[in-house]
C-alpha atoms as a PDB file:
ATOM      1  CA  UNK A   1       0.000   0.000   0.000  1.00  0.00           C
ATOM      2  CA  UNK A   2       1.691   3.423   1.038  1.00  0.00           C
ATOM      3  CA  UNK A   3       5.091   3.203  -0.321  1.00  0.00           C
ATOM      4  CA  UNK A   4       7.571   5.838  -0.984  1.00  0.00           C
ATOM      5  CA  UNK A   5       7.980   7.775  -4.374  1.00  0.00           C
ATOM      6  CA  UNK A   6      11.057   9.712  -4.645  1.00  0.00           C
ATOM      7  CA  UNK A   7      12.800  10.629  -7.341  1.00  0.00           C
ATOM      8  CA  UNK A   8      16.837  10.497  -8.018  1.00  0.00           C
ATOM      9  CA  UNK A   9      17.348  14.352  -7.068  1.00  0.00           C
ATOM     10  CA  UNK A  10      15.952  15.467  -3.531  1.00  0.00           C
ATOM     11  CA  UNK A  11      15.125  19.081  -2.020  1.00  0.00           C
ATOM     12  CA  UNK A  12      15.392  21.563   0.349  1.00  0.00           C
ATOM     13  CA  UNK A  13      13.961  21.759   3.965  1.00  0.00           C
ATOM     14  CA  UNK A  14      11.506  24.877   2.627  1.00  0.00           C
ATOM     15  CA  UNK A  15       8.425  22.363   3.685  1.00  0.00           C
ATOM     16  CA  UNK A  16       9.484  19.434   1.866  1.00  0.00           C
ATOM     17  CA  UNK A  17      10.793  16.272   2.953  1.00  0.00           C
ATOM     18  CA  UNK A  18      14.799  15.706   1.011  1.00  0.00           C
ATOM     19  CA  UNK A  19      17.205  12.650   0.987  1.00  0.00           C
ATOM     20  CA  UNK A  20      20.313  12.511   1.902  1.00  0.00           C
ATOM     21  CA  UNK A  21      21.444  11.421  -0.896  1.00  0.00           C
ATOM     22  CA  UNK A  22      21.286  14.545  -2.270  1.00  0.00           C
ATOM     23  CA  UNK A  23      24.531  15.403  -1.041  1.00  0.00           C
ATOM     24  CA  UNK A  24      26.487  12.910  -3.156  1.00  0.00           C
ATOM     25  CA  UNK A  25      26.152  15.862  -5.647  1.00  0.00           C
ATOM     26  CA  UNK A  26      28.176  18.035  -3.503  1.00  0.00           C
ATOM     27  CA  UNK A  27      31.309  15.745  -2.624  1.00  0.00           C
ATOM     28  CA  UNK A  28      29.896  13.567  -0.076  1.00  0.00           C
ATOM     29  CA  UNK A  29      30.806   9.986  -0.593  1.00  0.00           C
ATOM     30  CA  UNK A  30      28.429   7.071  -0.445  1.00  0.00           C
ATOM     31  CA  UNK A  31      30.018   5.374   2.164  1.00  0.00           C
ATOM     32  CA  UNK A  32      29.776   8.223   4.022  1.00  0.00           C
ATOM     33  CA  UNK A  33      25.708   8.911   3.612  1.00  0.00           C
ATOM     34  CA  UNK A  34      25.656   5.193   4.626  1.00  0.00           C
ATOM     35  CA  UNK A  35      27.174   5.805   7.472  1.00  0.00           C
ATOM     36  CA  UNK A  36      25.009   8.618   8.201  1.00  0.00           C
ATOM     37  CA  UNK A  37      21.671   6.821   7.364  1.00  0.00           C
ATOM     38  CA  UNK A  38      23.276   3.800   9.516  1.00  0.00           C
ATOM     39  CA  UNK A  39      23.630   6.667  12.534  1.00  0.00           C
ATOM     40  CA  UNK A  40      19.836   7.947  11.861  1.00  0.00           C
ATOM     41  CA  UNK A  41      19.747  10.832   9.594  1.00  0.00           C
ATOM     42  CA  UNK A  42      17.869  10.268   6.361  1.00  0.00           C
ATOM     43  CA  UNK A  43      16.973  13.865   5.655  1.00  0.00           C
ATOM     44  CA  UNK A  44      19.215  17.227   4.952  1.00  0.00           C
ATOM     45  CA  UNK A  45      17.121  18.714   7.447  1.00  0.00           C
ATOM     46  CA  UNK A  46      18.025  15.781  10.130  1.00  0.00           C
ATOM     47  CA  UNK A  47      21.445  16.696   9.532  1.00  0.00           C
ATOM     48  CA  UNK A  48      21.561  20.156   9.588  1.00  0.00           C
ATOM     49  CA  UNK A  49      19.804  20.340  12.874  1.00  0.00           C
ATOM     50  CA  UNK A  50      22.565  17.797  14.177  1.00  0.00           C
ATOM     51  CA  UNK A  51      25.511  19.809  15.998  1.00  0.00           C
ATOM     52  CA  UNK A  52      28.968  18.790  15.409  1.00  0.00           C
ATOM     53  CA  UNK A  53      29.423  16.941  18.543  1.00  0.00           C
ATOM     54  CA  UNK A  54      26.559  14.826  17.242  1.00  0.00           C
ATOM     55  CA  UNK A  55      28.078  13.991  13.770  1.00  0.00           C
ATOM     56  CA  UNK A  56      31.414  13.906  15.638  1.00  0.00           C
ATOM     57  CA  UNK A  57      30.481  10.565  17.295  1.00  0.00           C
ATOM     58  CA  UNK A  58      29.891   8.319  13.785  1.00  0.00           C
ATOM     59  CA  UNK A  59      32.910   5.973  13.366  1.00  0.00           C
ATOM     60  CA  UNK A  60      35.017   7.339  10.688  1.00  0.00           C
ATOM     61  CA  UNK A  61      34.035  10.842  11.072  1.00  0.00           C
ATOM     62  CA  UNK A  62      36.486  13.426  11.975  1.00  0.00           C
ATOM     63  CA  UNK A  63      36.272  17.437  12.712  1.00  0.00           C
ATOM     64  CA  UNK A  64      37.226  17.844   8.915  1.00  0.00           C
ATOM     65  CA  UNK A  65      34.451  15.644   7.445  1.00  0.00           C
ATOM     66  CA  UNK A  66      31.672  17.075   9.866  1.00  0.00           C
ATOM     67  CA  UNK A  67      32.801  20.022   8.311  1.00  0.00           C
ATOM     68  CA  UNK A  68      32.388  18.956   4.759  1.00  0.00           C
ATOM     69  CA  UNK A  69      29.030  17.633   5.590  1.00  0.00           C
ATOM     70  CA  UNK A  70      27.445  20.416   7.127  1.00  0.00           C
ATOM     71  CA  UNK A  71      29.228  23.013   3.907  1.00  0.00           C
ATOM     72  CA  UNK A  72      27.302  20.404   1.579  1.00  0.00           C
ATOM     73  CA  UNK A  73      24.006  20.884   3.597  1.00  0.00           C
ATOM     74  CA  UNK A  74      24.288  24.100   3.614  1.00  0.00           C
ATOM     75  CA  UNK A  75      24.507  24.203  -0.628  1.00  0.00           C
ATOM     76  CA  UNK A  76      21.422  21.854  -0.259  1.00  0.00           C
ATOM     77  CA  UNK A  77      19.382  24.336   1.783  1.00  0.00           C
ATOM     78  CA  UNK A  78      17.619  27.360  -0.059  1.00  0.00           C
ATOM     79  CA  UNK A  79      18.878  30.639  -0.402  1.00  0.00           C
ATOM     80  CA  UNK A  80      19.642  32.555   2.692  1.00  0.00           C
ATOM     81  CA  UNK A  81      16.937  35.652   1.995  1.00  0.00           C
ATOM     82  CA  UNK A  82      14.456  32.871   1.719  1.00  0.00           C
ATOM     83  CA  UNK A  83      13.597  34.142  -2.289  1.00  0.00           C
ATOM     84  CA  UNK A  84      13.667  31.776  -5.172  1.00  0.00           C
ATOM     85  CA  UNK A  85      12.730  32.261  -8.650  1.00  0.00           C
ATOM     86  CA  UNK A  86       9.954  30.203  -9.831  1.00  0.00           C
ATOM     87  CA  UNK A  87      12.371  28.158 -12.028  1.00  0.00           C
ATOM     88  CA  UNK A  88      14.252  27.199  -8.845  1.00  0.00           C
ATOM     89  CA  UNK A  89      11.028  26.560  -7.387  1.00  0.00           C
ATOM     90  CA  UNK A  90       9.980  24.350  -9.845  1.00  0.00           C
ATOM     91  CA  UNK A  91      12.760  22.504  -9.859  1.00  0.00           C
ATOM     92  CA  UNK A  92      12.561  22.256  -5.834  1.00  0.00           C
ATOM     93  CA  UNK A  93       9.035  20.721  -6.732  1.00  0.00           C
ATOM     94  CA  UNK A  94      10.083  18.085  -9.262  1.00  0.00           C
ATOM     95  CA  UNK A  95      12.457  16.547  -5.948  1.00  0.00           C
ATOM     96  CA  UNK A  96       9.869  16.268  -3.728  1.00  0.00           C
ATOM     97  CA  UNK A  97       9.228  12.999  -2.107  1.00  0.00           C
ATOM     98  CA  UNK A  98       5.891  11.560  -2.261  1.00  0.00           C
ATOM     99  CA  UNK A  99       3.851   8.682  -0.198  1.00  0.00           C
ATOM    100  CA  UNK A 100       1.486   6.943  -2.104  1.00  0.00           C
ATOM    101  CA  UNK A 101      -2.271   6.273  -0.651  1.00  0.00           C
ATOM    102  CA  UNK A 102      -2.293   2.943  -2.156  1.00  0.00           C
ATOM    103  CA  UNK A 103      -4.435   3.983  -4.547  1.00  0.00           C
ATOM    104  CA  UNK A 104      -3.957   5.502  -8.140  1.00  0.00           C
ATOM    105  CA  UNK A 105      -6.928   7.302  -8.604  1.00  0.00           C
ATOM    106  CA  UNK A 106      -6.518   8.850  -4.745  1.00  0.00           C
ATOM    107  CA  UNK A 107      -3.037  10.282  -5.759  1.00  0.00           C
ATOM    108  CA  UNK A 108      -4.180  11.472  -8.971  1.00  0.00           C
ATOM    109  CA  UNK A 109      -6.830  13.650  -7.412  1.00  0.00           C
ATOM    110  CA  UNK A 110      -4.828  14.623  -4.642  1.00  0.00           C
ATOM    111  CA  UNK A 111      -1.646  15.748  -6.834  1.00  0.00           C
ATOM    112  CA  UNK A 112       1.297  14.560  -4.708  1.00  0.00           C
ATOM    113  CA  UNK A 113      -0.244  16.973  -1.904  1.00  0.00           C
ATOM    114  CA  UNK A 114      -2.476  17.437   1.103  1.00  0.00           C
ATOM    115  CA  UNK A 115      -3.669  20.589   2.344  1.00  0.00           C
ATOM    116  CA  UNK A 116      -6.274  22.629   3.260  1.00  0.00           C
ATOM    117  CA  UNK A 117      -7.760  24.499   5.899  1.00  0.00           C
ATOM    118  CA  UNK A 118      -8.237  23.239   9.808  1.00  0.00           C
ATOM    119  CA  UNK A 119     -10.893  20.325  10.032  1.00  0.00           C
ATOM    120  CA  UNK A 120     -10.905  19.218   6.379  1.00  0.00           C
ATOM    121  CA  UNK A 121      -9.464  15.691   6.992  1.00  0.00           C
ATOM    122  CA  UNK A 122      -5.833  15.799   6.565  1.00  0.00           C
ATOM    123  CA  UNK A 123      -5.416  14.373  10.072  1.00  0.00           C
ATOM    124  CA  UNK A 124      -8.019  11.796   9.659  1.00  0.00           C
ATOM    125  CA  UNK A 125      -6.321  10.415   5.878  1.00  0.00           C
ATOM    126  CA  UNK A 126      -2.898  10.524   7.481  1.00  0.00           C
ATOM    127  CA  UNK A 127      -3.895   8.106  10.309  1.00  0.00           C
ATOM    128  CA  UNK A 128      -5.717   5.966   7.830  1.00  0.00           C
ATOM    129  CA  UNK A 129      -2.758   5.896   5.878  1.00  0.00           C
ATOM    130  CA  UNK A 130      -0.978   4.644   9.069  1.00  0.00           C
ATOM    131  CA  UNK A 131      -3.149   1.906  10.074  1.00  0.00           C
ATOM    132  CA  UNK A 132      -3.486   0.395   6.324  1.00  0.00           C
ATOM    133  CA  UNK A 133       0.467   0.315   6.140  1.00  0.00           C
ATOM    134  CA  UNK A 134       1.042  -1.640   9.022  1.00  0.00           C
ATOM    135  CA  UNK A 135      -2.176  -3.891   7.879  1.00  0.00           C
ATOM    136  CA  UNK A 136      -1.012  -7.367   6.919  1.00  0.00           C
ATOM    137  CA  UNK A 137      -0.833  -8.068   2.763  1.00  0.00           C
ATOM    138  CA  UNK A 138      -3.998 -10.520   2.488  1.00  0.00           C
ATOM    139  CA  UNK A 139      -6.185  -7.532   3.700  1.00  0.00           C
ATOM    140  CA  UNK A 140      -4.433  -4.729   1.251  1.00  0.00           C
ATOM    141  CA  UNK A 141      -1.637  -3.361   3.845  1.00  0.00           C
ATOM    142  CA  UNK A 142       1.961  -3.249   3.485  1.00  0.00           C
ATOM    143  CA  UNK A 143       3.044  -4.732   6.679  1.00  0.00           C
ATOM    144  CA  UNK A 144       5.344  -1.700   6.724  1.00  0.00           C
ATOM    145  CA  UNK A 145       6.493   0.624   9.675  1.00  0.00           C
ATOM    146  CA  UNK A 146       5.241   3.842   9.850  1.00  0.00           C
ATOM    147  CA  UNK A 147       6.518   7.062  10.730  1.00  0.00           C
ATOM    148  CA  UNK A 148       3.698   9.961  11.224  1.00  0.00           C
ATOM    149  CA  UNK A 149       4.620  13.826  11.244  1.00  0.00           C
ATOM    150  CA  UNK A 150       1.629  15.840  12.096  1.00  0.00           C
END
């Protein structure tokens, strides 16, 4: 059911949810984003909210590659006024990793997004979304773990 969509590229922490992966582009070595999903962080935001001391403690890390890291998340983040053209922002939009509802049709109509004002349901579909991933296969789940941000 619910499985993740994500394309090669990933994007910034401006409301949308970007791999880690996406700082191979910038120097980072695979081994090392192994080593730093292995440790936890999955996102560019996880790691730019990590301090130093954090990153610090992951074998094979030293005060030089922390440093590296945290230069490459910074090129990953958006610009520091907080303005991007709309071809930037289009191309921040192509990146953005999407959860599927299990159903075609459903995603089609909801675009890749959920929004909307208070009390129009996105709370409710979220937790439905929850409960049919962990649902076993033989009645449509994904016997998957699930990780809700509200």
């Amino acid at each position: 059911m619910p499985s993740s969509v994500a394309s090669d590229d990933s994007l910034n922490d401006d409301g949308f949810i970007v791999d880690i992966d996406a700082i191979q582009a910038h120097g980072i070595g695979a081994v090392d984003i192994s080593k730093l999903k292995s440790n936890g962080y999955y996102t560019i935001a996880a790691v730019h909210a990590a301090t130093r001391r954090a990153l610090l403690k992951i074998k094979g890390f030293s005060e030089i590659k922390v440093e590296k890291v945290k230069e490459a998340i910074a090129k990953c983040q958006p610009s520091a006024g907080g303005f991007v053209t709309a071809q930037e922002l289009g191309q921040q939009r192509k990146r953005v990793l999407k959860i599927s509802t299990g159903s075609k049709q459903f995603d089609a109509i909801l675009g890749g997004e959920v929004f909307g004002e208070y009390r129009c349901g996105k709370t409710q579909l979220s937790h439905t979304m929850s409960i049919i991933a962990q649902l076993p296969k033989d009645l449509g789940g994904a016997e998957g773990k699930v990780a809700y941000i509200g």
